[in-house]
N, C-alpha and C. Protein backbone atom coordinates (compact mmCIF):
# COMPACT_ATOMS: atom_id res chain seq x y z
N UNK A 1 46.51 126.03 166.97
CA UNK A 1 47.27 124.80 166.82
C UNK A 1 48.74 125.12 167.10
N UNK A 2 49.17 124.58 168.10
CA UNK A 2 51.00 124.52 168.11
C UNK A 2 51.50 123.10 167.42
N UNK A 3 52.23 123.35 166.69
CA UNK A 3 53.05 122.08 166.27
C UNK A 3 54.19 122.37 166.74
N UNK A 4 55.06 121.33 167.68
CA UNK A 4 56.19 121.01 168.44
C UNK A 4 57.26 120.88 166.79
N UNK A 5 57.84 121.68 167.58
CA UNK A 5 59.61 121.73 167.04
C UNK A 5 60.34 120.60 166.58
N UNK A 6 61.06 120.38 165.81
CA UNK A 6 61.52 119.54 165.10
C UNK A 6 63.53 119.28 165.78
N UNK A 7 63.65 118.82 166.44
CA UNK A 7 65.35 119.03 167.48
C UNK A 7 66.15 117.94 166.91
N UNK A 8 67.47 118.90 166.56
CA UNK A 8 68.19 118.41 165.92
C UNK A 8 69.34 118.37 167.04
N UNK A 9 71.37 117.96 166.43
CA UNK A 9 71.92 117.94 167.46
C UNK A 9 72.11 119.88 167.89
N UNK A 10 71.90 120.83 167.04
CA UNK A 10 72.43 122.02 167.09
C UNK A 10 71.01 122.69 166.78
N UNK A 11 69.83 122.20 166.44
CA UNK A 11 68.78 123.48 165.95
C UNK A 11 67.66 123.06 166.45
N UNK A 12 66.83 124.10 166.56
CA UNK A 12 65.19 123.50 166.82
C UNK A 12 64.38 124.45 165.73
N UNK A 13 63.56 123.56 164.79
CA UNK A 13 62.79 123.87 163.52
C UNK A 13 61.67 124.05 164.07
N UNK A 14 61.39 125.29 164.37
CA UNK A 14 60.38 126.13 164.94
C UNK A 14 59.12 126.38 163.85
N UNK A 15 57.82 125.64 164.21
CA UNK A 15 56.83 125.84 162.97
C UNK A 15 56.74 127.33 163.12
N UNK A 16 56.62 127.66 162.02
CA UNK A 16 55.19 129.05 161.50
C UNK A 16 53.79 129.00 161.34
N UNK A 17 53.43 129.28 162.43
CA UNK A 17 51.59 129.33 162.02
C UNK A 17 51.33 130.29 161.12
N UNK A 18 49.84 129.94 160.50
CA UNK A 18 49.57 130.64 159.71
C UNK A 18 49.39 132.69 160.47
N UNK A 19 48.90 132.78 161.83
CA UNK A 19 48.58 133.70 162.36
C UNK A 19 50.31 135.01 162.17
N UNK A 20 51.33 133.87 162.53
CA UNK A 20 52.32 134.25 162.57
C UNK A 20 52.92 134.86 161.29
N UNK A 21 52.81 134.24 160.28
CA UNK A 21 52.91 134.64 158.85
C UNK A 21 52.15 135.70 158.66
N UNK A 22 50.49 136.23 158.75
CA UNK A 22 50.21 136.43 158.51
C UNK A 22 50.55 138.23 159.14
N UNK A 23 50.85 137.74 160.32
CA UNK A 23 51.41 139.12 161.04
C UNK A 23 52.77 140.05 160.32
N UNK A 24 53.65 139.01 160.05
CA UNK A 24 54.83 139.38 159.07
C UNK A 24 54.59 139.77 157.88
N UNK A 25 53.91 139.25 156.96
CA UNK A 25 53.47 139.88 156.04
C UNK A 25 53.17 141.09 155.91
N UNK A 26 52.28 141.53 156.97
CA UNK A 26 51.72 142.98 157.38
C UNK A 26 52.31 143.67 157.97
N UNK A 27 53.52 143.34 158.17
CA UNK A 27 54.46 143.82 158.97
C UNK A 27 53.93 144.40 160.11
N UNK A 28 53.39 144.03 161.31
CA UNK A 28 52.92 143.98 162.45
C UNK A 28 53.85 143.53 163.29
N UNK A 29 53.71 143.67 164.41
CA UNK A 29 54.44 142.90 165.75
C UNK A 29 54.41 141.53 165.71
N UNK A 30 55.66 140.56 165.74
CA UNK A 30 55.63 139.01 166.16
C UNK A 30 55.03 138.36 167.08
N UNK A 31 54.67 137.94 167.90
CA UNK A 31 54.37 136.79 168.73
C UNK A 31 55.87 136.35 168.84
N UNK A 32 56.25 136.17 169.97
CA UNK A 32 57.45 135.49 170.72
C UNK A 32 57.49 134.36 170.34
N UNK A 33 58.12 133.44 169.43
CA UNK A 33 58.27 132.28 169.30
C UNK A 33 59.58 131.40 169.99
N UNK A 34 60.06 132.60 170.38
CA UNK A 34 61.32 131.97 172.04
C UNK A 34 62.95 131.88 170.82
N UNK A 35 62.99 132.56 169.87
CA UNK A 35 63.91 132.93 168.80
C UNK A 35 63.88 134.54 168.31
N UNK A 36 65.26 134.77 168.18
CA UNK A 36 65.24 136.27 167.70
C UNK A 36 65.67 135.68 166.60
N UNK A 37 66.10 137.38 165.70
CA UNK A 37 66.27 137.53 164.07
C UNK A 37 66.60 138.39 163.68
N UNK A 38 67.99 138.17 164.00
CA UNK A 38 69.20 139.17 164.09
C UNK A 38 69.31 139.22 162.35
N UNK A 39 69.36 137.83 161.43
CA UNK A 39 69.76 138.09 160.32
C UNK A 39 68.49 137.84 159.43
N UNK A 40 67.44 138.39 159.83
CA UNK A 40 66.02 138.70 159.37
C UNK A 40 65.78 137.31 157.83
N UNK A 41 65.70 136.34 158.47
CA UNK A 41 65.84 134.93 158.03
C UNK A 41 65.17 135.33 156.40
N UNK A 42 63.42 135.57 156.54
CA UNK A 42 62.54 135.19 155.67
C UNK A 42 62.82 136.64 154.59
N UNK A 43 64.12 137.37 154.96
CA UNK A 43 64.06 138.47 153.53
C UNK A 43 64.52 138.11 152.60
N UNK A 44 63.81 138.61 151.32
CA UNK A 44 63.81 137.95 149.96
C UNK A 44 62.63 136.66 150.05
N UNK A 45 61.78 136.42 150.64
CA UNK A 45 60.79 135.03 150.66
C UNK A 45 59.49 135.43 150.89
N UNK A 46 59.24 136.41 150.31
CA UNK A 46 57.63 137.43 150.77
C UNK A 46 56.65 136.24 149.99
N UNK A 47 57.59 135.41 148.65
CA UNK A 47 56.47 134.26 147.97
C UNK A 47 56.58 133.08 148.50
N UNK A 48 57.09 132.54 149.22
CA UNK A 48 57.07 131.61 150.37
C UNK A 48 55.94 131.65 151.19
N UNK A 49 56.53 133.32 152.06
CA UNK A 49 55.48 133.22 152.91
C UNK A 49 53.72 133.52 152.49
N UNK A 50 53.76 134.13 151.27
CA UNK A 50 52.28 134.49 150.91
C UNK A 50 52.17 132.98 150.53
N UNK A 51 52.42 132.32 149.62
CA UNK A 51 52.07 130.62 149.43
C UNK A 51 52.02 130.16 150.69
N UNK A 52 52.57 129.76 151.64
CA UNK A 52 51.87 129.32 152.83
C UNK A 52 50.76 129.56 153.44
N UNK A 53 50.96 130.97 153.87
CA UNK A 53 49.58 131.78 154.59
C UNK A 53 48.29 130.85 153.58
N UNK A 54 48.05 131.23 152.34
CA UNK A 54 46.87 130.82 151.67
C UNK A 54 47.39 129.44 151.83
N UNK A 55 47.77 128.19 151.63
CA UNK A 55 47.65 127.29 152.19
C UNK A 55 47.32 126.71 153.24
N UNK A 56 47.47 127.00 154.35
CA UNK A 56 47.29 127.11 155.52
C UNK A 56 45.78 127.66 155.89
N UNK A 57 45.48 128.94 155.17
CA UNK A 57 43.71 128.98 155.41
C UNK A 57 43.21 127.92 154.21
N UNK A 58 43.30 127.15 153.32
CA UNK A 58 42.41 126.47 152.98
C UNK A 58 42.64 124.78 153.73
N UNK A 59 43.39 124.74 154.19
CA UNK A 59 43.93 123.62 155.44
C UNK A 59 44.77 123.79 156.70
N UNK A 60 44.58 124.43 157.29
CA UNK A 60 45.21 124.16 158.55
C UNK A 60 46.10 123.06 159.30
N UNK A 61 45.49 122.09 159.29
CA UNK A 61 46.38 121.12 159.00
C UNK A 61 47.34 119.98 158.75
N UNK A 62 47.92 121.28 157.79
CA UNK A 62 49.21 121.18 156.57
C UNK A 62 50.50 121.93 157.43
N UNK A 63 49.70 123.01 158.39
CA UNK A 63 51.02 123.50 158.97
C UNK A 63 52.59 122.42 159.55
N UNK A 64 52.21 121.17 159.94
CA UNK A 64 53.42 120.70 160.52
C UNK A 64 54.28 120.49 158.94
N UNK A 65 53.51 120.40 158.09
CA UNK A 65 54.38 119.96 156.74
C UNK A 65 55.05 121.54 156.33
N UNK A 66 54.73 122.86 156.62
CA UNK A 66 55.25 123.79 156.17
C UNK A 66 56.22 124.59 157.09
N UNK A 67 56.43 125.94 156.75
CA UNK A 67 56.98 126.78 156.94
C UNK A 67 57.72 126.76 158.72
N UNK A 68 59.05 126.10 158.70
CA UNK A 68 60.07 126.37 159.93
C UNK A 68 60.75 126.98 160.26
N UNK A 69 61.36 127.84 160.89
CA UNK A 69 63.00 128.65 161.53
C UNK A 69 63.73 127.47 161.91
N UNK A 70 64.79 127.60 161.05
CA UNK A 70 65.85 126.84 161.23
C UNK A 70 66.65 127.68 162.77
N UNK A 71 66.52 127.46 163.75
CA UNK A 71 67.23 128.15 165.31
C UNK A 71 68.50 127.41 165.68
N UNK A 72 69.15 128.19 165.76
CA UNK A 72 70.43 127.44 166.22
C UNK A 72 70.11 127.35 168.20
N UNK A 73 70.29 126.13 168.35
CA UNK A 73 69.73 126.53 169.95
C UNK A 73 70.95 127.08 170.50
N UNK A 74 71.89 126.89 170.96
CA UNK A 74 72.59 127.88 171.36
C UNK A 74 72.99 129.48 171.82
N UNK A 75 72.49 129.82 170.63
CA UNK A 75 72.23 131.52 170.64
C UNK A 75 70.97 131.43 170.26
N UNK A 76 69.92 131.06 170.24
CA UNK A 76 68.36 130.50 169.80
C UNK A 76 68.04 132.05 168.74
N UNK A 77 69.07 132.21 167.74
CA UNK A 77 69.00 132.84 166.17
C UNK A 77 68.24 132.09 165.25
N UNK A 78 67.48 132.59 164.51
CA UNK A 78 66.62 132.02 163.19
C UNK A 78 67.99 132.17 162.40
N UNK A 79 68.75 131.22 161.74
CA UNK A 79 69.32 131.27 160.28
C UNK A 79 68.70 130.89 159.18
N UNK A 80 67.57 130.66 159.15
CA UNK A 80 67.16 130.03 157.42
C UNK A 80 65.70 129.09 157.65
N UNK A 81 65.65 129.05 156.94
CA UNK A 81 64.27 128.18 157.35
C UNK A 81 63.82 126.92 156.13
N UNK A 82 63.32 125.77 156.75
CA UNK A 82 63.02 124.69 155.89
C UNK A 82 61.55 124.57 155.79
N UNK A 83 60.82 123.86 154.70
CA UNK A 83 59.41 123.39 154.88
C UNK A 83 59.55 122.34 153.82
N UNK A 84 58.47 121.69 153.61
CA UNK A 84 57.88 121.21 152.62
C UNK A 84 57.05 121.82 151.64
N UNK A 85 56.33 121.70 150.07
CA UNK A 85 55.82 122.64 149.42
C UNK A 85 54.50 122.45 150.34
N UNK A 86 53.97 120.78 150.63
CA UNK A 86 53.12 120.49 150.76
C UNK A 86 53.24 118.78 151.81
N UNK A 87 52.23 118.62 152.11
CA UNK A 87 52.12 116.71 152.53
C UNK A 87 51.91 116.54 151.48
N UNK A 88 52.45 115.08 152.16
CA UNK A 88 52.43 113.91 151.06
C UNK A 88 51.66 113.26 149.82
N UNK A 89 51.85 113.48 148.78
CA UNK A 89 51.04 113.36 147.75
C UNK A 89 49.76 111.88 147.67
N UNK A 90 49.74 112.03 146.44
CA UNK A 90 49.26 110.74 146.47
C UNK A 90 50.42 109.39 146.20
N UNK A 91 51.69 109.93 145.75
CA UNK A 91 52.80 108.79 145.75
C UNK A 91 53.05 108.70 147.14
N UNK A 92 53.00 109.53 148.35
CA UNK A 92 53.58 109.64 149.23
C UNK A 92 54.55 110.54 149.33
N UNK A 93 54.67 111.48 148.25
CA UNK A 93 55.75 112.01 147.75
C UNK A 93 55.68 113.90 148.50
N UNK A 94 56.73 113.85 149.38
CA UNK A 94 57.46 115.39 150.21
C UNK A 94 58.41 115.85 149.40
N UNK A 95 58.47 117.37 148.96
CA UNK A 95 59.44 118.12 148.58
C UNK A 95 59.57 119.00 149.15
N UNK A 96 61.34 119.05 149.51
CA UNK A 96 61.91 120.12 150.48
C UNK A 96 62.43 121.08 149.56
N UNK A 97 62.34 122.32 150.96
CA UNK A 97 62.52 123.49 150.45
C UNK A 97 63.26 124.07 151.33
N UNK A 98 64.37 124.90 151.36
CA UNK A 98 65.32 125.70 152.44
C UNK A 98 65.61 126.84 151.66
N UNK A 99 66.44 127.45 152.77
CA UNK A 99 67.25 128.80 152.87
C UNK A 99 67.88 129.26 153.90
N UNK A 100 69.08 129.49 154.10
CA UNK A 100 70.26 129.67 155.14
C UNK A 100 70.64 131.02 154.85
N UNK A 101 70.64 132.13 155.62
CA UNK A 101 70.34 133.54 155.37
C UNK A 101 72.08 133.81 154.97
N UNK A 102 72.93 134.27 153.90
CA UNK A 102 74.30 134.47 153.44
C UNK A 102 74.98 134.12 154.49
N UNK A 103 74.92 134.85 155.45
CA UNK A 103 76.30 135.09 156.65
C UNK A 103 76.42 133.59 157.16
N UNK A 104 75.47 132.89 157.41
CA UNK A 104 75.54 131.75 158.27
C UNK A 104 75.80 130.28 157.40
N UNK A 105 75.92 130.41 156.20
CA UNK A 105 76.11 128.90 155.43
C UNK A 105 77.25 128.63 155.37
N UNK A 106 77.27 127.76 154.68
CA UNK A 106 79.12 126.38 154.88
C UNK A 106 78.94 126.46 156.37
N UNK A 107 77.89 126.13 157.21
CA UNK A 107 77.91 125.58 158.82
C UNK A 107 77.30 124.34 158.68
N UNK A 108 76.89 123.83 157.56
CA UNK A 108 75.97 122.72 157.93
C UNK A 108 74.45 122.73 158.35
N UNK A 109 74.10 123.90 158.44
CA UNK A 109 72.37 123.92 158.60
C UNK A 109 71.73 123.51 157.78
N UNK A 110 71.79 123.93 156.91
CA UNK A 110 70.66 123.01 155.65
C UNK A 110 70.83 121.41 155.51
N UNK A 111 71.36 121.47 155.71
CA UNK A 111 72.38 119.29 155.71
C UNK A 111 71.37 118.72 156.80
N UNK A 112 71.33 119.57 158.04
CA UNK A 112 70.95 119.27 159.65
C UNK A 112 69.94 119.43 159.55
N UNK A 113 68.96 120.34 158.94
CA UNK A 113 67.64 120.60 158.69
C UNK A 113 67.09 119.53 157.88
N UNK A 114 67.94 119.54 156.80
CA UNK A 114 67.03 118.78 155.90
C UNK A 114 66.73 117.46 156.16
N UNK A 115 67.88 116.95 156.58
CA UNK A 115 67.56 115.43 157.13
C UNK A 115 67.00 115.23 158.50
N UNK A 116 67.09 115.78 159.20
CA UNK A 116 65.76 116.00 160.59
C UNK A 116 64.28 115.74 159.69
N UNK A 117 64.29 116.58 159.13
CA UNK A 117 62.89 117.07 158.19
C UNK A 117 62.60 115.48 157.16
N UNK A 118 63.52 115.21 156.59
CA UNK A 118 63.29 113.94 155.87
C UNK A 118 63.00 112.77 156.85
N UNK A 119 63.60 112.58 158.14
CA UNK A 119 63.31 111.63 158.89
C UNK A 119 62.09 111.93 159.58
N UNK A 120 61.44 112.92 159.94
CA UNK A 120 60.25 113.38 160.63
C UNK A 120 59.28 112.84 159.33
N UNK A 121 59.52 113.48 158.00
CA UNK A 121 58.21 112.99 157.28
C UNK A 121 58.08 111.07 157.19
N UNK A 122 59.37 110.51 157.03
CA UNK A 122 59.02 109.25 157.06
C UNK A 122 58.49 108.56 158.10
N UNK A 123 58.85 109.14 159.65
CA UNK A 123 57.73 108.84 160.83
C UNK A 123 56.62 109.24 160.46
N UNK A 124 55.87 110.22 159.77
CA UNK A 124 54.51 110.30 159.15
C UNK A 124 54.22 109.76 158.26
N UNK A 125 54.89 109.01 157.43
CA UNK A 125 54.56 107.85 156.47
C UNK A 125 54.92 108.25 154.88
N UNK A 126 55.42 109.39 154.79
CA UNK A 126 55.92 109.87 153.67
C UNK A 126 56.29 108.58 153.15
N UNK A 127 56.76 108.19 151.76
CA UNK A 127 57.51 107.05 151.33
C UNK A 127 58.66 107.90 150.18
N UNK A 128 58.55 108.97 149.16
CA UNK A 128 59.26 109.32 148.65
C UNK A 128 59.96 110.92 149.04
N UNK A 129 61.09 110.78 148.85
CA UNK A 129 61.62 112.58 149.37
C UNK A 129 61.86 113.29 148.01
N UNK A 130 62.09 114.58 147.72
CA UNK A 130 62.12 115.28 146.72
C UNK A 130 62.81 116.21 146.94
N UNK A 131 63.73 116.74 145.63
CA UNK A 131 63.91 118.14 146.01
C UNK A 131 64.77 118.54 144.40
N UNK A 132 64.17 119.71 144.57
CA UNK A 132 64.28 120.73 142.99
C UNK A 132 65.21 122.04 143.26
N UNK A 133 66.35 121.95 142.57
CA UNK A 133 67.51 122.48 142.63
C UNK A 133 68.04 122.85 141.46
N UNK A 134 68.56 124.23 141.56
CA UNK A 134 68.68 124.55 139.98
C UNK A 134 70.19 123.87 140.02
N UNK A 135 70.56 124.02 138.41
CA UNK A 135 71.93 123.60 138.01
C UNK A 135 73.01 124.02 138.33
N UNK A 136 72.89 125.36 139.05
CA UNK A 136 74.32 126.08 139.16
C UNK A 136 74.53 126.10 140.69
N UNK A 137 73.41 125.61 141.69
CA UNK A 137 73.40 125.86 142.99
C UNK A 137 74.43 124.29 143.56
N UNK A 138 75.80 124.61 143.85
CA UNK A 138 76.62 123.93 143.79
C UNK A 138 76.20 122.99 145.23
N UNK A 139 76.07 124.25 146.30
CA UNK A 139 76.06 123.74 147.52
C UNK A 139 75.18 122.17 147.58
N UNK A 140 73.89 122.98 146.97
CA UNK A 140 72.63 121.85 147.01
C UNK A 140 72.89 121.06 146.28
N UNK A 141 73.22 120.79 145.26
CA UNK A 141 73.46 119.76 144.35
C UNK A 141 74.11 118.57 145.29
N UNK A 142 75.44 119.22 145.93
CA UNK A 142 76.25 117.84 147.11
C UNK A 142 75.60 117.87 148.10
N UNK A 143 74.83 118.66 148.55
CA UNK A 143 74.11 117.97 149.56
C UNK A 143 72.82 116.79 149.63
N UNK A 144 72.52 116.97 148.10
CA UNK A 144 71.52 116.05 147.72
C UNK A 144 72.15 114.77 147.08
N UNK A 145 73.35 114.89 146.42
CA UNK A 145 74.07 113.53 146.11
C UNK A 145 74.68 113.06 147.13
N UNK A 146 75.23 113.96 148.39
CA UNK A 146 75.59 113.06 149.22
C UNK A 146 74.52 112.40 150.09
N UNK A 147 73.17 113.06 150.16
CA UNK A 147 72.05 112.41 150.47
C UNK A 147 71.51 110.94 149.90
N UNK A 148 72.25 110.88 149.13
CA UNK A 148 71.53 109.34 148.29
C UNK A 148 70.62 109.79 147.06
N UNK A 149 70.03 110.82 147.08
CA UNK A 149 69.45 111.77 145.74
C UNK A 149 69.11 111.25 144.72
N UNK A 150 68.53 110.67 143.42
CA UNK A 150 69.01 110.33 141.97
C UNK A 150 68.33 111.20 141.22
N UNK A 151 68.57 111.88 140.45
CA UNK A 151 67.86 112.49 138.95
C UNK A 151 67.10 111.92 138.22
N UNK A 152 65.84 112.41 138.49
CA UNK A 152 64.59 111.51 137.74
C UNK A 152 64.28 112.61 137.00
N UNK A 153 64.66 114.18 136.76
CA UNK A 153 64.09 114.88 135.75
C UNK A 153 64.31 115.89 135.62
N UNK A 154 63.83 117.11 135.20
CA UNK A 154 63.59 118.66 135.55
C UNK A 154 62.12 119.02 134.76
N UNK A 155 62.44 120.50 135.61
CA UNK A 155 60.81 121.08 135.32
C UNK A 155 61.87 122.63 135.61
N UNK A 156 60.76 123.41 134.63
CA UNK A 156 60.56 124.93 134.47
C UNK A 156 59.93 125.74 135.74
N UNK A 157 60.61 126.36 136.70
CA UNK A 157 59.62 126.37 137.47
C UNK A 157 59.62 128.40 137.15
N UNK A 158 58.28 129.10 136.83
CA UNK A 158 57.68 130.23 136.27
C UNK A 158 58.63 131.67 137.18
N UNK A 159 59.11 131.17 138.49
CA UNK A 159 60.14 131.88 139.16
C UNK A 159 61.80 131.76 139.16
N UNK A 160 62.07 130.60 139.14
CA UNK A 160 63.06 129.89 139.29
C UNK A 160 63.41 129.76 138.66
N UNK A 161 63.44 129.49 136.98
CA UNK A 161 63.47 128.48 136.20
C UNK A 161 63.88 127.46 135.69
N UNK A 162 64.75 127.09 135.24
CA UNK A 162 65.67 125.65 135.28
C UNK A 162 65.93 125.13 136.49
N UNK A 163 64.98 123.73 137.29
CA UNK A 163 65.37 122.72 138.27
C UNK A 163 65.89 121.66 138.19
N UNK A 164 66.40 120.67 138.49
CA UNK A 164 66.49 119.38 138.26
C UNK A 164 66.01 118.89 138.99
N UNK A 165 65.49 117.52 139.40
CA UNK A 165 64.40 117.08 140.29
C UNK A 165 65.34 115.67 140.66
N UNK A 166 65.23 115.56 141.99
CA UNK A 166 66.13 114.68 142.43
C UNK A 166 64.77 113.89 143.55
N UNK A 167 65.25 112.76 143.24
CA UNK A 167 64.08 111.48 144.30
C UNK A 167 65.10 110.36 145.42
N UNK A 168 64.43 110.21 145.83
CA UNK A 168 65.36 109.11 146.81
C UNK A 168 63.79 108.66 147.56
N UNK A 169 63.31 107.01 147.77
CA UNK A 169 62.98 106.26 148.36
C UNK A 169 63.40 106.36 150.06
N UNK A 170 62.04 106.67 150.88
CA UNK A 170 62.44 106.40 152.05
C UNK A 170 62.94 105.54 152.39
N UNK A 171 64.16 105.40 153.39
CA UNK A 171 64.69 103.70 153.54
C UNK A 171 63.72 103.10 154.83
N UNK A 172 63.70 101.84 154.50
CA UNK A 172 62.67 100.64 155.50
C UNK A 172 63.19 100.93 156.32
């Protein structure tokens, strides 16, 4: 299965197949995905990528909803990468997930990603967006209030722990 890229004005959100993950993991040779990785995007995310891989073999798919390289097309570099945990619930409900590798943030990639990514799921019919952000992560916090965002809660999450859970209604 190829799932087509996600093109923004500056990036192309390059899926991860499961085959591809599964090679990294094992630290094996890549498959050319037409992006290098100069700032080795997915280190520190070995539980990312193992939660996908097993997602991905019990659905296949699920891949367009997961695991992307955020590429700057320009220098076609992986900086960070976005997914969803999962499709759309039974509310309709997508939660995003990123990471912008140190050197490359305050550029605006995660902002550019994320809302590419929020407008792609509502062409698939998503109806609610999500996203769980701890308290001290300043960046994300304004990028989700300047998103339209509201605080409907928090949850404990067993890695993470303290999130706050922010919702926003797809707009008509």
């Amino acid at each position: 299965m190829t799932t087509a890229p996600i093109r923004t004005d500056r990036l192309e959100l390059v899926s991860l197949g499961r085959r591809w993950l599964e090679l990294l993991a094992g630290g094996e040779p890549l498959p050319d995905l037409g992006f290098s990785d100069p700032h080795r995007f997915l280190t520190e995310s070995d539980r990312v990528v193992h939660m996908r891989i097993e997602q991905l073999a019990q659905d296949p798919t699920e891949e367009p909803w997961l695991l992307r390289a955020m590429v700057v097309r320009n220098t076609m570099e992986a900086v960070g990468y976005v997914n969803f945990h999962a499709p759309p619930d039974e509310r309709g409900m997508v939660e995003i997930g990123y990471r912008v590798v140190p050197s490359k943030r305050r550029h605006g990639y995660a902002t550019e990603a994320a809302e590419a990514m929020w407008q792609w799921a509502a062409e698939q019919g998503a109806r609610v967006l999500r996203a769980s952000v701890a308290p001290d992560n300043v960046a994300s916090l304004a990028m989700i209030g300047h998103a339209g965002f509201q605080l409907v809660g928090e949850q404990i999450d067993e890695v993470d722990g303290l999130e706050l859970l922010f919702e926003r209604p797809v707009p008509d």
